[in-house]
PDB file of N, CA and C in Angstrom:
ATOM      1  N   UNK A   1     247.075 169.722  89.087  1.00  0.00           N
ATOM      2  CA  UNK A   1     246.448 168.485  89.486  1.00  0.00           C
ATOM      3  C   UNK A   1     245.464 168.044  88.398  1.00  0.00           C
ATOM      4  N   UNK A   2     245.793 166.848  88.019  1.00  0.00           N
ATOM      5  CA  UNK A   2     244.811 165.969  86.836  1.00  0.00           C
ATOM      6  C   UNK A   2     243.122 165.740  87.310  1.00  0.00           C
ATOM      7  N   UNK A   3     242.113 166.180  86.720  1.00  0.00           N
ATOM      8  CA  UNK A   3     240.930 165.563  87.400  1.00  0.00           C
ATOM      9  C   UNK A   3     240.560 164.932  85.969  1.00  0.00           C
ATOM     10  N   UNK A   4     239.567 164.511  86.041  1.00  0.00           N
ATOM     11  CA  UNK A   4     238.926 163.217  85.330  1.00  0.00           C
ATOM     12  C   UNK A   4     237.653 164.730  84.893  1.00  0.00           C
ATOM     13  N   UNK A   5     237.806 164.392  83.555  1.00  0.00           N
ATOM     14  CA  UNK A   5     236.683 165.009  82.328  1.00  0.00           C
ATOM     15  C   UNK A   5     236.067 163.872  81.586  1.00  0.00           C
ATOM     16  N   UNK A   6     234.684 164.508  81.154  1.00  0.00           N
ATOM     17  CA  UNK A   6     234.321 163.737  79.818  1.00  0.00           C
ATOM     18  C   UNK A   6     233.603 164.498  78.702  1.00  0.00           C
ATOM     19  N   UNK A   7     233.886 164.814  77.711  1.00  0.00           N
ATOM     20  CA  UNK A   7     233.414 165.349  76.560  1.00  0.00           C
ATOM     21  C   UNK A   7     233.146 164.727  75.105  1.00  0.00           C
ATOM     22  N   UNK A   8     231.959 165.280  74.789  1.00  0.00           N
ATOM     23  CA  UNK A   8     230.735 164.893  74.074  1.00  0.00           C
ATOM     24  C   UNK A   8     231.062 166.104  72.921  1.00  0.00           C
ATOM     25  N   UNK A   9     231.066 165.467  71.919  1.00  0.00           N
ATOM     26  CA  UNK A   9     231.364 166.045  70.447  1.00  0.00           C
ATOM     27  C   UNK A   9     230.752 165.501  69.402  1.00  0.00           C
ATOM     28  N   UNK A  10     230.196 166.478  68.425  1.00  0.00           N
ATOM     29  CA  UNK A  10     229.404 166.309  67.431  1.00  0.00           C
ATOM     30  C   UNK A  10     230.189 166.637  66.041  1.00  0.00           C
ATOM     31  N   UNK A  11     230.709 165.055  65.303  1.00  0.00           N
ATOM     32  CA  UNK A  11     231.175 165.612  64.100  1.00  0.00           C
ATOM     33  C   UNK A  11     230.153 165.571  62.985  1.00  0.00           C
ATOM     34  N   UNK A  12     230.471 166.478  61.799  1.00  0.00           N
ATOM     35  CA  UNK A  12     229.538 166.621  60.662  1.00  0.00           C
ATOM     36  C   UNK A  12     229.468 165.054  59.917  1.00  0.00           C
ATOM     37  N   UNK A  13     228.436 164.352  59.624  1.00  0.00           N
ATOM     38  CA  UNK A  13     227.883 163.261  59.360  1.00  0.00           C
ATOM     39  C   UNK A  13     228.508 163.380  57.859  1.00  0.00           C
ATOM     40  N   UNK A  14     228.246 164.106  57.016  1.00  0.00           N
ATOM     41  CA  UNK A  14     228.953 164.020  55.444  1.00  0.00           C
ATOM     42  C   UNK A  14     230.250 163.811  55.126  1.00  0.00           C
ATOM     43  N   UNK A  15     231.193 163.898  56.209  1.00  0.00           N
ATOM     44  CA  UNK A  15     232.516 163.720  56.156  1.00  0.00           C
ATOM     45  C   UNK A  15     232.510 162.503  55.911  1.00  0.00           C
ATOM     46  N   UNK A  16     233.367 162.351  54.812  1.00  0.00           N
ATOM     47  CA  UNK A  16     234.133 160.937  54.898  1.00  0.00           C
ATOM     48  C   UNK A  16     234.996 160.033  56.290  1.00  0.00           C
ATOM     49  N   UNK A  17     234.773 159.284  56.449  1.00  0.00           N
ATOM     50  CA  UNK A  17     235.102 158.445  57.752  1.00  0.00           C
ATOM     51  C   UNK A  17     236.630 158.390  58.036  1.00  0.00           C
ATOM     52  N   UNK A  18     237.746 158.677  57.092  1.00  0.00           N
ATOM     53  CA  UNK A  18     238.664 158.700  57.104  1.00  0.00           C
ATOM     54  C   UNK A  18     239.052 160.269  58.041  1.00  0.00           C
ATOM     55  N   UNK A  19     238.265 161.246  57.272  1.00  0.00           N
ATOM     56  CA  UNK A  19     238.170 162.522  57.676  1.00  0.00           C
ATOM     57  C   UNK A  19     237.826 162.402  59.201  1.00  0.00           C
ATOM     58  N   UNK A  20     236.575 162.122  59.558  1.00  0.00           N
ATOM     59  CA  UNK A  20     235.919 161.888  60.728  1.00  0.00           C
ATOM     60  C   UNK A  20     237.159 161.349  61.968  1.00  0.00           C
ATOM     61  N   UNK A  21     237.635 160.145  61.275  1.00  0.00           N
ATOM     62  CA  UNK A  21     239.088 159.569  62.591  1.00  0.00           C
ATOM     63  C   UNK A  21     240.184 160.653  62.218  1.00  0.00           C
ATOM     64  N   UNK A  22     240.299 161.701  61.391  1.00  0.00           N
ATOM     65  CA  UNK A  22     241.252 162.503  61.783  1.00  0.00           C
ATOM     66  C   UNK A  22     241.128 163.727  62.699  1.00  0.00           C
ATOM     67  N   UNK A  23     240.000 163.665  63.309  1.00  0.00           N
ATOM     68  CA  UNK A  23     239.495 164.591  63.586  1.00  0.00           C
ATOM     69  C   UNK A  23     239.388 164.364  65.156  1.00  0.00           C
ATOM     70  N   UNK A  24     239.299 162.615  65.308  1.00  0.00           N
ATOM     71  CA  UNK A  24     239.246 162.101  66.781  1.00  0.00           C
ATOM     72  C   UNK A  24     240.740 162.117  66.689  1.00  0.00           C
ATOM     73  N   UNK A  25     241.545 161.678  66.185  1.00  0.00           N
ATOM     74  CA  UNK A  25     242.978 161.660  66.459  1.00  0.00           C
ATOM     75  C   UNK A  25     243.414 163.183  67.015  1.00  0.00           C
ATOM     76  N   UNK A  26     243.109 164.402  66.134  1.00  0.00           N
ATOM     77  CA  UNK A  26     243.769 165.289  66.208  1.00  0.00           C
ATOM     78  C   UNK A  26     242.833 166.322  67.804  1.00  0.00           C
ATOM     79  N   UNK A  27     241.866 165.762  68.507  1.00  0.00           N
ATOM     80  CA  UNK A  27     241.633 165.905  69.558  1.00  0.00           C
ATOM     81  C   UNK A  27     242.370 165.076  70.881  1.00  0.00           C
ATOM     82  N   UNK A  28     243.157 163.639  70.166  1.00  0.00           N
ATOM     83  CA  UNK A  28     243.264 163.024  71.206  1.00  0.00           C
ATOM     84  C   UNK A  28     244.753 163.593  70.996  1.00  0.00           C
ATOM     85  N   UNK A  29     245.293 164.088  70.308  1.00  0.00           N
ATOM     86  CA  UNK A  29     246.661 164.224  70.184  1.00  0.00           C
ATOM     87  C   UNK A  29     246.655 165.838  71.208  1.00  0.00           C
ATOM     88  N   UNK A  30     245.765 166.210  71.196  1.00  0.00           N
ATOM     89  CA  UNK A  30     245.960 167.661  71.889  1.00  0.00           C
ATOM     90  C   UNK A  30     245.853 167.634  73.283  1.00  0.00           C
ATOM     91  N   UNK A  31     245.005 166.755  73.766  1.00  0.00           N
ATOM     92  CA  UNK A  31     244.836 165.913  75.114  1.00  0.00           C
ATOM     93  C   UNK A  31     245.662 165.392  75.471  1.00  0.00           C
ATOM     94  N   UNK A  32     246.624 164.625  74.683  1.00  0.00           N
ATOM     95  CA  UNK A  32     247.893 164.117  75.114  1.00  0.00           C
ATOM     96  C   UNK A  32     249.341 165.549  75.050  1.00  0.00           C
ATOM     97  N   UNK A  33     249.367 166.676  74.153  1.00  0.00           N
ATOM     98  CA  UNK A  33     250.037 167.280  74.329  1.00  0.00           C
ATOM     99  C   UNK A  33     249.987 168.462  75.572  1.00  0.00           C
ATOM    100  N   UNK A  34     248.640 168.436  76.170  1.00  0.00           N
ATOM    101  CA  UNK A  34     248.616 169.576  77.011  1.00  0.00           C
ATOM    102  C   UNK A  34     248.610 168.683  78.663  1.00  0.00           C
ATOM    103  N   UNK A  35     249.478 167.872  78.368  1.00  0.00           N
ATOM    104  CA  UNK A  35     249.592 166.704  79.649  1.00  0.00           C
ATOM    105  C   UNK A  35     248.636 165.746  80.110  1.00  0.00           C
ATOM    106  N   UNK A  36     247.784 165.554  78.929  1.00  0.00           N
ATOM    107  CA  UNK A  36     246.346 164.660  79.844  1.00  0.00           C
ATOM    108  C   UNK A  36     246.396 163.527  79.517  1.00  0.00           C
ATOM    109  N   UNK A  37     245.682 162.541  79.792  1.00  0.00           N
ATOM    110  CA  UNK A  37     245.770 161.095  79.754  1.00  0.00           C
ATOM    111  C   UNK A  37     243.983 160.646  79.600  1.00  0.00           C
ATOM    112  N   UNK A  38     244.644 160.257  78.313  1.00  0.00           N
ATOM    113  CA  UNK A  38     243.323 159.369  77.902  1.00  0.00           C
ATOM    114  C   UNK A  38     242.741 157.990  77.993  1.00  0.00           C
ATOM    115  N   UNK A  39     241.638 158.072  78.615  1.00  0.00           N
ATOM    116  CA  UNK A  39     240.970 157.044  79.553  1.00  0.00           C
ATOM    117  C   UNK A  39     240.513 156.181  78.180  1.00  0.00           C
ATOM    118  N   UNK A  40     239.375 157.243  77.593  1.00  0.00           N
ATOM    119  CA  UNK A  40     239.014 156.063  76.111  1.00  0.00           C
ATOM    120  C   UNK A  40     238.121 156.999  75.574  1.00  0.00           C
ATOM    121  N   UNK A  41     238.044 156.664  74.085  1.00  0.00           N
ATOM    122  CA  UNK A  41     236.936 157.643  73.679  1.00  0.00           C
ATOM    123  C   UNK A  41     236.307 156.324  72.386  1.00  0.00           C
ATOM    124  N   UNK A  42     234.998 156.615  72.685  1.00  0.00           N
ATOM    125  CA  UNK A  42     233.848 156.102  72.390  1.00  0.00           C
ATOM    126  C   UNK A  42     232.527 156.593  71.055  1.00  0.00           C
ATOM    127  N   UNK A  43     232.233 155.827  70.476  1.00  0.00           N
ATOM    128  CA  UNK A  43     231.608 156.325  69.015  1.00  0.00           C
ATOM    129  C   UNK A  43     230.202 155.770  69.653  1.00  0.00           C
ATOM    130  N   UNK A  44     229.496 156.878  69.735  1.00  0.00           N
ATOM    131  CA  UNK A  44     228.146 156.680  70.457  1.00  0.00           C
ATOM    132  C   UNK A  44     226.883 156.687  69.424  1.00  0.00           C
ATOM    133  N   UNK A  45     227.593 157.066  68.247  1.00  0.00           N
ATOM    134  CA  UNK A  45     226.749 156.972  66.941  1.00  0.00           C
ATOM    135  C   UNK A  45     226.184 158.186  66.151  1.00  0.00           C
ATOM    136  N   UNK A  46     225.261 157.823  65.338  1.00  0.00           N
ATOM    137  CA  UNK A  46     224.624 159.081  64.591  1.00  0.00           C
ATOM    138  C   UNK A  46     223.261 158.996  65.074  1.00  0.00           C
ATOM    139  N   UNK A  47     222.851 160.323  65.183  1.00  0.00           N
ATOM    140  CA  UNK A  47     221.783 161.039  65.476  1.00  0.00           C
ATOM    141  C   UNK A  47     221.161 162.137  64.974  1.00  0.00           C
ATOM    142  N   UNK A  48     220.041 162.058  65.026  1.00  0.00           N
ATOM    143  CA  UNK A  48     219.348 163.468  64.532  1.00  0.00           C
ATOM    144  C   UNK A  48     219.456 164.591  65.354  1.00  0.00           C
ATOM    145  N   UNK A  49     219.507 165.588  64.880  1.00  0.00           N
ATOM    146  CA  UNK A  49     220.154 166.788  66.041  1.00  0.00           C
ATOM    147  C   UNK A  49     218.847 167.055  66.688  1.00  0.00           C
ATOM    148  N   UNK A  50     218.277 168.123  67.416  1.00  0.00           N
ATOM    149  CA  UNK A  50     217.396 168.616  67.819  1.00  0.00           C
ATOM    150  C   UNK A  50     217.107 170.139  66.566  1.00  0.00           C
ATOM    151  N   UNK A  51     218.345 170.850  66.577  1.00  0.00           N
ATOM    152  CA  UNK A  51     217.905 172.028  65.295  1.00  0.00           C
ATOM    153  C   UNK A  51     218.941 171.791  64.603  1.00  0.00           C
ATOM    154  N   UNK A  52     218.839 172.500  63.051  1.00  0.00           N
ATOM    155  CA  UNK A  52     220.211 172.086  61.904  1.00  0.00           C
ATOM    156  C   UNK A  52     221.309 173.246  62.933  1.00  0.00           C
ATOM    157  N   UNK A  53     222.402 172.347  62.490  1.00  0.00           N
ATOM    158  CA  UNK A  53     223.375 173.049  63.069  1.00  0.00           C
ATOM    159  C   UNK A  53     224.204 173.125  61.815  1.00  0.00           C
ATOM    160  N   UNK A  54     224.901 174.242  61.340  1.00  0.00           N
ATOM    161  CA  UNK A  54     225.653 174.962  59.612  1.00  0.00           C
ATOM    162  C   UNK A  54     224.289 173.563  58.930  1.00  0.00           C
ATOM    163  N   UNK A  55     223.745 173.942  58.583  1.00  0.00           N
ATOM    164  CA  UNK A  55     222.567 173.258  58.001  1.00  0.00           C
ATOM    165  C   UNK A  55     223.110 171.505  57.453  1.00  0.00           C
ATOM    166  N   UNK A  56     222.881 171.187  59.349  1.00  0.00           N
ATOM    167  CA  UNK A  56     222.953 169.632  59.077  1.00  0.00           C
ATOM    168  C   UNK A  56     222.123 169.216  59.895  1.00  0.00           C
ATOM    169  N   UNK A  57     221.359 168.013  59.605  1.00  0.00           N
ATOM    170  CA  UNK A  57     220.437 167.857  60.163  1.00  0.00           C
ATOM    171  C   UNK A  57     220.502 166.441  61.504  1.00  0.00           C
ATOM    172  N   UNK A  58     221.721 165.342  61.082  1.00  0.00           N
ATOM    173  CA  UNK A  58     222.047 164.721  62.016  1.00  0.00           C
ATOM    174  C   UNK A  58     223.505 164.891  62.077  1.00  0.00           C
ATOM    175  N   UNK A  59     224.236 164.189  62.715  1.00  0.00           N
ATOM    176  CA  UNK A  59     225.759 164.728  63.281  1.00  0.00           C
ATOM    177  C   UNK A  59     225.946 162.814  64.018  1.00  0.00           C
ATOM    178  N   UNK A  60     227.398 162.752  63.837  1.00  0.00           N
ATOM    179  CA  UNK A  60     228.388 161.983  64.393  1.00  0.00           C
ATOM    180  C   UNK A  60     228.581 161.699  65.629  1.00  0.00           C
ATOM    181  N   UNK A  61     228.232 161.474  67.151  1.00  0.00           N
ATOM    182  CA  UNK A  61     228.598 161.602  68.491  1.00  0.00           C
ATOM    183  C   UNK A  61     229.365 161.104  68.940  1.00  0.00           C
ATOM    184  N   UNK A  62     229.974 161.452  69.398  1.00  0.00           N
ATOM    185  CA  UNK A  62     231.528 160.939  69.996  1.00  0.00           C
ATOM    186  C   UNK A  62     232.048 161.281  71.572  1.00  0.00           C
ATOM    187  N   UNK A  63     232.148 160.228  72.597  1.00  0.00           N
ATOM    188  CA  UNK A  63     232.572 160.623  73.786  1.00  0.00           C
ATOM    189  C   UNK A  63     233.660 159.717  73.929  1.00  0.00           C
ATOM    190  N   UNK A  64     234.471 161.385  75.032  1.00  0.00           N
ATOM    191  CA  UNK A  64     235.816 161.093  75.449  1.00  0.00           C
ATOM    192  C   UNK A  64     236.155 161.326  76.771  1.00  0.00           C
ATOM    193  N   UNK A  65     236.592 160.266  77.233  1.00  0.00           N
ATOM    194  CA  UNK A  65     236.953 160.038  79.163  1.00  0.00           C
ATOM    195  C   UNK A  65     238.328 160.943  78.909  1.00  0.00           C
ATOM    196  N   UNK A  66     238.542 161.490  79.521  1.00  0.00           N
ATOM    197  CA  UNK A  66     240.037 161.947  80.002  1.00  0.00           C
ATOM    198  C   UNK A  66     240.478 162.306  81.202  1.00  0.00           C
ATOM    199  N   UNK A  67     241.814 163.062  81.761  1.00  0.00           N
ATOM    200  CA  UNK A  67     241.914 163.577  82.981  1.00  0.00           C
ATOM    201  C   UNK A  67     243.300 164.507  82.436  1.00  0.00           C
ATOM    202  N   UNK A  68     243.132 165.636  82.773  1.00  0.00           N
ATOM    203  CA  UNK A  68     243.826 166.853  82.614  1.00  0.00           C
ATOM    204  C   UNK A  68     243.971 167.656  83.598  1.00  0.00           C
ATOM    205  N   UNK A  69     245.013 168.946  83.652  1.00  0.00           N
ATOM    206  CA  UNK A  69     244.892 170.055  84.186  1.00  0.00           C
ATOM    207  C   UNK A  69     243.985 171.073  83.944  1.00  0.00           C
ATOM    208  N   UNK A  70     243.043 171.523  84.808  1.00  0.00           N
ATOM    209  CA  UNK A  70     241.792 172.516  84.470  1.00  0.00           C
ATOM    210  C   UNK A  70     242.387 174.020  83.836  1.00  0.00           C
ATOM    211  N   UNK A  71     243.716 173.865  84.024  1.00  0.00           N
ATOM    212  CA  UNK A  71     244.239 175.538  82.993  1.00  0.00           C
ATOM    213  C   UNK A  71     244.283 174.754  81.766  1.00  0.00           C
ATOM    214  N   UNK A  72     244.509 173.933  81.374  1.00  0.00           N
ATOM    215  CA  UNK A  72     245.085 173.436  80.290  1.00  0.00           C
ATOM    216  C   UNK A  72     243.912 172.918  79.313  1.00  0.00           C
ATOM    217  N   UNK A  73     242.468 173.453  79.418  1.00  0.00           N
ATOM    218  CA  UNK A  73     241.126 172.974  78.957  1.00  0.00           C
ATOM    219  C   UNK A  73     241.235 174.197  78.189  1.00  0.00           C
ATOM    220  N   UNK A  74     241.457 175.362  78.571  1.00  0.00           N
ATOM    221  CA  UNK A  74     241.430 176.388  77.015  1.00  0.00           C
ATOM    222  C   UNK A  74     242.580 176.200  76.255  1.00  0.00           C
ATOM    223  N   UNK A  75     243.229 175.687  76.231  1.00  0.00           N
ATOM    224  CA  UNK A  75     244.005 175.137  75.151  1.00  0.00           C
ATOM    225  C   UNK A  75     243.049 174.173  73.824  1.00  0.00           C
ATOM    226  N   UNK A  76     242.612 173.089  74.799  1.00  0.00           N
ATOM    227  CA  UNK A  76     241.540 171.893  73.940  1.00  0.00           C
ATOM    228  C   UNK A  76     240.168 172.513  73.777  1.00  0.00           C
ATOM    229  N   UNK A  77     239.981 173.444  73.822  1.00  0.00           N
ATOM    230  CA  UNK A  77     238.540 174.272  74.123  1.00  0.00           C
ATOM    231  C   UNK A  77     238.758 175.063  72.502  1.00  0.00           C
ATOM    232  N   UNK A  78     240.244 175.927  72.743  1.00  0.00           N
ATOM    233  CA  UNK A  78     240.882 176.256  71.524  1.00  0.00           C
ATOM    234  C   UNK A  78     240.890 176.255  70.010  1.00  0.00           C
ATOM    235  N   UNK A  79     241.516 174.557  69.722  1.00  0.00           N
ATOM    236  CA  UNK A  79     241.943 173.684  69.118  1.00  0.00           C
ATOM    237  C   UNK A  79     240.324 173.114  68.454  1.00  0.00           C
ATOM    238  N   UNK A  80     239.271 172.796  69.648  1.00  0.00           N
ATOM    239  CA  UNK A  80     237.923 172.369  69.154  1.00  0.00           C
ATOM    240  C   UNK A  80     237.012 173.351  68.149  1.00  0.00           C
ATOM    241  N   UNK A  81     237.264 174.956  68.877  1.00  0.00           N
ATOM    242  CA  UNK A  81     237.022 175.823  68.121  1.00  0.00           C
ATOM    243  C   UNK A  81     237.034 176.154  66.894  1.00  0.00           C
ATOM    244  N   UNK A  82     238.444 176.028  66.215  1.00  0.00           N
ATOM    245  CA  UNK A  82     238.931 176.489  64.957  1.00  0.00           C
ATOM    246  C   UNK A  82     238.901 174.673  64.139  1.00  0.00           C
ATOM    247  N   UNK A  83     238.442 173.662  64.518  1.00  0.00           N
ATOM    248  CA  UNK A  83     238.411 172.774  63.489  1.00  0.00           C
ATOM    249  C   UNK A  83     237.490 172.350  62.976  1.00  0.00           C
ATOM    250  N   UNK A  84     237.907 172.466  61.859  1.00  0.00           N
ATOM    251  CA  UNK A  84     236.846 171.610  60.830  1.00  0.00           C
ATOM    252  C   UNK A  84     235.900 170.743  61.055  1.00  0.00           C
ATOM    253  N   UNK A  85     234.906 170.810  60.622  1.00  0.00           N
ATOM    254  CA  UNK A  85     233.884 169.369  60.638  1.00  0.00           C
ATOM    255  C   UNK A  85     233.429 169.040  62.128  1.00  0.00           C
ATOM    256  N   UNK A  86     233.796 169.757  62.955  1.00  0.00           N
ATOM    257  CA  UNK A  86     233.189 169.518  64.321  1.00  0.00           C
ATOM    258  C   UNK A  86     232.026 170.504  64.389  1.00  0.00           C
ATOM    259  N   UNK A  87     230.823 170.214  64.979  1.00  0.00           N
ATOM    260  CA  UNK A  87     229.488 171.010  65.069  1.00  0.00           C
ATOM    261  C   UNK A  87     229.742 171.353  66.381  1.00  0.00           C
ATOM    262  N   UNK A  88     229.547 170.624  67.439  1.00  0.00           N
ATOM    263  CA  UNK A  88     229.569 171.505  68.963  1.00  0.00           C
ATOM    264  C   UNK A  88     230.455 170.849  69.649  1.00  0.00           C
ATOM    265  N   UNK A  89     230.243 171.334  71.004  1.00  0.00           N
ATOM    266  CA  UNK A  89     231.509 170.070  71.724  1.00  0.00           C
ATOM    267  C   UNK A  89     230.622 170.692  73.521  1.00  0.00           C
ATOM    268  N   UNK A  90     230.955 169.515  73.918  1.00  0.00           N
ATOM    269  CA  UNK A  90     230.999 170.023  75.551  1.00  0.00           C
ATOM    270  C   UNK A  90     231.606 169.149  76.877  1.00  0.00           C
ATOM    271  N   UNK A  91     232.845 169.700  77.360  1.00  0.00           N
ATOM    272  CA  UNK A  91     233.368 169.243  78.427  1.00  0.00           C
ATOM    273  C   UNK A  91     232.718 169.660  79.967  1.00  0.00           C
ATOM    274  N   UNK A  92     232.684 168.553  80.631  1.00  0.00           N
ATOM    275  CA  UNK A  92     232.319 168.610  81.918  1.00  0.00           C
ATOM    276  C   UNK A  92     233.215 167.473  82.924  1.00  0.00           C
ATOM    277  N   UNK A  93     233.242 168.165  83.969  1.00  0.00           N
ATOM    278  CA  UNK A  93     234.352 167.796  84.999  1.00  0.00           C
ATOM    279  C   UNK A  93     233.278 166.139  85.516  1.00  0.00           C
ATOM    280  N   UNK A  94     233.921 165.129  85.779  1.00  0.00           N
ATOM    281  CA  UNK A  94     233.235 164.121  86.384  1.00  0.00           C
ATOM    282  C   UNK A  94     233.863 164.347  87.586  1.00  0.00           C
ATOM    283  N   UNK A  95     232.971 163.886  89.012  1.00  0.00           N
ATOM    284  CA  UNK A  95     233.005 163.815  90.089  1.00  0.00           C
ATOM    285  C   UNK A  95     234.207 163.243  90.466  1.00  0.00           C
ATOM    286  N   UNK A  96     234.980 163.346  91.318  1.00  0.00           N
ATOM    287  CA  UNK A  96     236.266 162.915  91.849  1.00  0.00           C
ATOM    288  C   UNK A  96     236.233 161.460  92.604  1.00  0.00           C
ATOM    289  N   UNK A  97     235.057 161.115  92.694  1.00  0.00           N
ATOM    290  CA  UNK A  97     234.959 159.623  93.480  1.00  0.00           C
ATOM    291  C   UNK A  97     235.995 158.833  93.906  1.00  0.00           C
TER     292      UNK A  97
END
C-alpha cells in the first residue's frame, strides 16, 4: 500500500548545477523505479547549515512529495547513502488525511 512521504535533502552547494539536477533526477528515477509516484519536488534554496557538514558550510535544499511502499524506502534510503554530493537526507511519512 502507497502512503504519501516527504523528504528534505541537502545537496553540496559547490557542485555545478548541472551536477546538482543530476542528482534530483537520479533520486526521482529511483522513486519511480521502486513503484512510487511523484507528487513534485521543490528547490527550497541555499542555506547556511547549522554545523559544517564534510566541511561545507551552506548546502542546496531540496523537497520531495512522494507516495511509495514503506518496504521499498530502504531501497531509496540506499541509493541516498552511497551518492555523491548529497550531505544528509530525511524522509518522513505525511499523515494520511
Amino acid at each position: 500500500m502507497n502512503r504519501p512521504y516527504e523528504m528534505m535533502y541537502i545537496v553540496n552547494s559547490r557542485l555545478d548545477e548541472d551536477t546538482q539536477k543530476a542528482i534530483t533526477q537520479k533520486i526521482e528515477d529511483t522513486i519511480a523505479k521502486m513503484g512510487g509516484t511523484l507528487d513534485k519536488t521543490e528547490l527550497v534554496g541555499r542555506k547556511r547549515l547549522a554545523y559544517p557538514i564534510q566541511k561545507q558550510n551552506d548546502g542546496i535544499y531540496m523537497m520531495t512529495h512522494f507516495s511509495a511502499d514503506s518496504r521499498s524506502l530502504k531501497e531509496l534510503t540506499r541509493v541516498m547513502n552511497i551518492t555523491e554530493g548529497l550531505l544528509r537526507h530525511l524522509v518522513i511519512r505525511k499523515d494520511d488525511n
